[in-house]
Protein backbone atom coordinates (compact mmCIF):
# COMPACT_ATOMS: atom_id res chain seq x y z
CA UNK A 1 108.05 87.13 111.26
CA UNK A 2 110.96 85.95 109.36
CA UNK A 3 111.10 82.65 108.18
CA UNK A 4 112.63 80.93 105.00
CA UNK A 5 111.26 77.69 105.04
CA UNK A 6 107.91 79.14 104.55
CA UNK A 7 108.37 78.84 100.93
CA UNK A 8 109.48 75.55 100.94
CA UNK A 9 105.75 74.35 102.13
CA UNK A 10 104.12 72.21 99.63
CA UNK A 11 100.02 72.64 98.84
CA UNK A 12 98.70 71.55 96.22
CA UNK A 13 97.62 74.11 93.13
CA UNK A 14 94.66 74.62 91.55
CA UNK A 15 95.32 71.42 88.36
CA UNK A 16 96.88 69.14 91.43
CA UNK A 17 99.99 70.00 90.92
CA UNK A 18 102.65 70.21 94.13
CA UNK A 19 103.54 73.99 94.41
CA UNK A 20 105.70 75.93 97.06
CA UNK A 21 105.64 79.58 97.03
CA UNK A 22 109.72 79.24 95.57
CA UNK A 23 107.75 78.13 92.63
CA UNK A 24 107.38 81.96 92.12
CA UNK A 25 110.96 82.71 92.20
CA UNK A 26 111.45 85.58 93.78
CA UNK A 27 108.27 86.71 93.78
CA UNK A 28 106.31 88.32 96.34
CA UNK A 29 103.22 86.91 96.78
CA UNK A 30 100.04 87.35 98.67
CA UNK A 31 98.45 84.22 99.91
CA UNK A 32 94.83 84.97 100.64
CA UNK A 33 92.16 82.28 101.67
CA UNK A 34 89.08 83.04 99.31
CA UNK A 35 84.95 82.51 99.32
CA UNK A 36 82.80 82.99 96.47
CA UNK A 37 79.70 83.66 98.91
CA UNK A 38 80.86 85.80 101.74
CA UNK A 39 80.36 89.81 102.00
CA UNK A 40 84.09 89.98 101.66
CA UNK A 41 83.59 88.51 97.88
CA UNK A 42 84.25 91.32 95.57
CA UNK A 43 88.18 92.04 97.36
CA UNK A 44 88.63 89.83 94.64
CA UNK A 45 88.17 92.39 92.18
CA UNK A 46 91.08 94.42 94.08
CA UNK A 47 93.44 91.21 94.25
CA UNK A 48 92.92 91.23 90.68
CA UNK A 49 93.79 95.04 90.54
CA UNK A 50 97.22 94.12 92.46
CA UNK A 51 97.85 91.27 90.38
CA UNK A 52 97.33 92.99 87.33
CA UNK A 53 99.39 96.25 88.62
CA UNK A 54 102.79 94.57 90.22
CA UNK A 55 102.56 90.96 87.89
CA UNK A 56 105.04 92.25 86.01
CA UNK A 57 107.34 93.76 88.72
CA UNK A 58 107.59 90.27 90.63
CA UNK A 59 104.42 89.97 92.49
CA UNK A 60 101.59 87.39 92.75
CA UNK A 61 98.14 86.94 94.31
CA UNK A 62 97.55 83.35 95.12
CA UNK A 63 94.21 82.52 96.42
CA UNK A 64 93.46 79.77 98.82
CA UNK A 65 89.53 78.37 98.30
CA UNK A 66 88.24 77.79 101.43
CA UNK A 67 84.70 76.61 103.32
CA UNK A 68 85.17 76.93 106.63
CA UNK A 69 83.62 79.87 107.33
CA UNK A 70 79.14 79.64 107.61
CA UNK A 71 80.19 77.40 104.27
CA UNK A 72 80.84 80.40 102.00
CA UNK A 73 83.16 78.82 99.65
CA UNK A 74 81.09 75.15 99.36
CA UNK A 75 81.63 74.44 95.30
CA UNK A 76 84.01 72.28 93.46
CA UNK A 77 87.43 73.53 92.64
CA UNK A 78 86.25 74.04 89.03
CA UNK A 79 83.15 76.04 90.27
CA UNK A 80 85.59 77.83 92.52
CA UNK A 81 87.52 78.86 89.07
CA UNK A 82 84.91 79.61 86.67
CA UNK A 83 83.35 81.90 89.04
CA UNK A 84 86.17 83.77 89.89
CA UNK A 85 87.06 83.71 86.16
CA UNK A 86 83.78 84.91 85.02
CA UNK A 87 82.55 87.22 87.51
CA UNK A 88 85.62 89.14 88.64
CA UNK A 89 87.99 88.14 85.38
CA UNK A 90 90.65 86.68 87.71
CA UNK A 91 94.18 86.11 86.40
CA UNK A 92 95.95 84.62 89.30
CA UNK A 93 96.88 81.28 90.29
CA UNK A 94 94.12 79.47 93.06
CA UNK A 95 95.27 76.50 95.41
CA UNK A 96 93.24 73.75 96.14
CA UNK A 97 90.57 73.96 98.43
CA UNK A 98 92.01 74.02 101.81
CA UNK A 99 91.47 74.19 105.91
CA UNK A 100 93.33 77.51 107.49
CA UNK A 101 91.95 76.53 111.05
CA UNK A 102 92.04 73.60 113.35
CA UNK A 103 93.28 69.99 113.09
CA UNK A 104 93.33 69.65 109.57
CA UNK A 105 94.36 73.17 108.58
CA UNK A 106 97.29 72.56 105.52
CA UNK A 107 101.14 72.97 106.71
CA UNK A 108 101.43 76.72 105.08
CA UNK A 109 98.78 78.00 107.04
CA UNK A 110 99.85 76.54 110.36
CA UNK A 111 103.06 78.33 109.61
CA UNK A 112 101.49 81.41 108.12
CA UNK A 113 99.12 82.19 111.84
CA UNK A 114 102.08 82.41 113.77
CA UNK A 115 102.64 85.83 112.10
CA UNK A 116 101.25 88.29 114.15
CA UNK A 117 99.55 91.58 112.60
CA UNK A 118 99.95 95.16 113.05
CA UNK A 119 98.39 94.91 116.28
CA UNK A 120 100.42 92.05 117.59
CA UNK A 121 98.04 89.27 117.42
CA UNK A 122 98.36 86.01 115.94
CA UNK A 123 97.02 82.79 116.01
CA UNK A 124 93.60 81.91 113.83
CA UNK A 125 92.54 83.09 110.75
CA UNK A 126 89.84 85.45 111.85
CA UNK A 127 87.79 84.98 108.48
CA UNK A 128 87.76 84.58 104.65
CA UNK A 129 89.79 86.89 102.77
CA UNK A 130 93.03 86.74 105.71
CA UNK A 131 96.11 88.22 103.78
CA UNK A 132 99.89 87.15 104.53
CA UNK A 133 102.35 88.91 102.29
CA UNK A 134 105.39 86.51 101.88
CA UNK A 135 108.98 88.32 100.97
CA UNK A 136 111.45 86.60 99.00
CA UNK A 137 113.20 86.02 102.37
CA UNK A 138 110.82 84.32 104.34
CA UNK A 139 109.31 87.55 106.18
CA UNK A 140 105.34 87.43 106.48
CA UNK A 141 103.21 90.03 107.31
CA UNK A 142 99.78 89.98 108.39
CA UNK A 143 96.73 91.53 107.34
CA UNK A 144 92.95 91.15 108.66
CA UNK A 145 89.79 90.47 106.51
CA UNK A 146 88.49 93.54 106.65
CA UNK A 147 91.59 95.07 105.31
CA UNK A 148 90.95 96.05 101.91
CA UNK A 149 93.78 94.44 99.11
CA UNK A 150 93.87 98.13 98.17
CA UNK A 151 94.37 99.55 101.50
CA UNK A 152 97.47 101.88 101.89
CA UNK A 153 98.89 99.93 104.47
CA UNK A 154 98.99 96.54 101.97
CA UNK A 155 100.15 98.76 98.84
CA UNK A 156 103.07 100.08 100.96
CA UNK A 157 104.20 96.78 101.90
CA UNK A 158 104.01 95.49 98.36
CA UNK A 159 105.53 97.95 97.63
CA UNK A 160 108.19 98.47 99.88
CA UNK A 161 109.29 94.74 98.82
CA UNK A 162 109.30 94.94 95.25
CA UNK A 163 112.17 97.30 96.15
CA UNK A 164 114.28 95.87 98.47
């Protein structure tokens, strides 16, 4: 999917700030909603990995706290950061807390489900960890959960785009 105005969004970053993902220039970035207590937890060592291995080449991680799934992400913001700080030694920026799902599920992520994924499906995020890769351009792509940050199909897209 293809679509500009998906980094014109606002949310709000991690020190209440108003962000867009423009904010990062022309960055790519990888928006991924995050949990500190979900089996998924230590991808964040490998979004670390990415952030720490394309940073410089115009890429970001930016993670999206979230508790809507069996309540794995229930802290404060501040818990949210020192955790992910401490235990994995994370570098990138976090959002606010935020909904991906349902009624009160923040602009960006309404926008970002209507990507489909390699398979063709769209619609809900499926659980934590969901990655959309966001091109300079507006193009999204989509990748599951279980998808590992690391996985060849996500390092080929990132990339592929850092050399467009």
């Amino acid at each position: 999917m293809t679509d500009s105005l998906v980094r014109q969004i606002p949310f709000t970053d991690g020190s209440g700030a108003q962000k867009t993902l423009d904010d990062f220039g022309a960055d790519v970035v990888l928006v991924v909603n995050v949990a500190s207590k979900c089996g998924l937890t230590p991808q964040y060592e490998q979004l670390e990995e990415l952030q720490r291995t394309y940073g410089d080449r115009g890429f970001s991680v930016v993670g999206f706290p979230c508790n809507q799934f069996m309540g794995q992400e229930p802290g404060s913001l501040e818990q949210i950061q020192e955790f992910c700080s401490t235990t994995y030694g994370i570098t990138f920026p976090l959002a606010d807390k935020v909904k991906v799902n349902g009624r009160g599920a923040v602009e960006l992520y309404k926008t970002l489900k209507q990507t489909p994924d390699a398979a063709g499906k769209g619609g809900r995020v499926e659980w934590n960890f969901e990655k959309f890769l966001v091109l300079p351009n507006g193009e999204v792509k989509r990748f599951r959960p279980k998808q590992k940050p690391d996985a060849p199909e996500i390092i080929s897209a990132i990339e592929d785009a850092l050399h467009r």
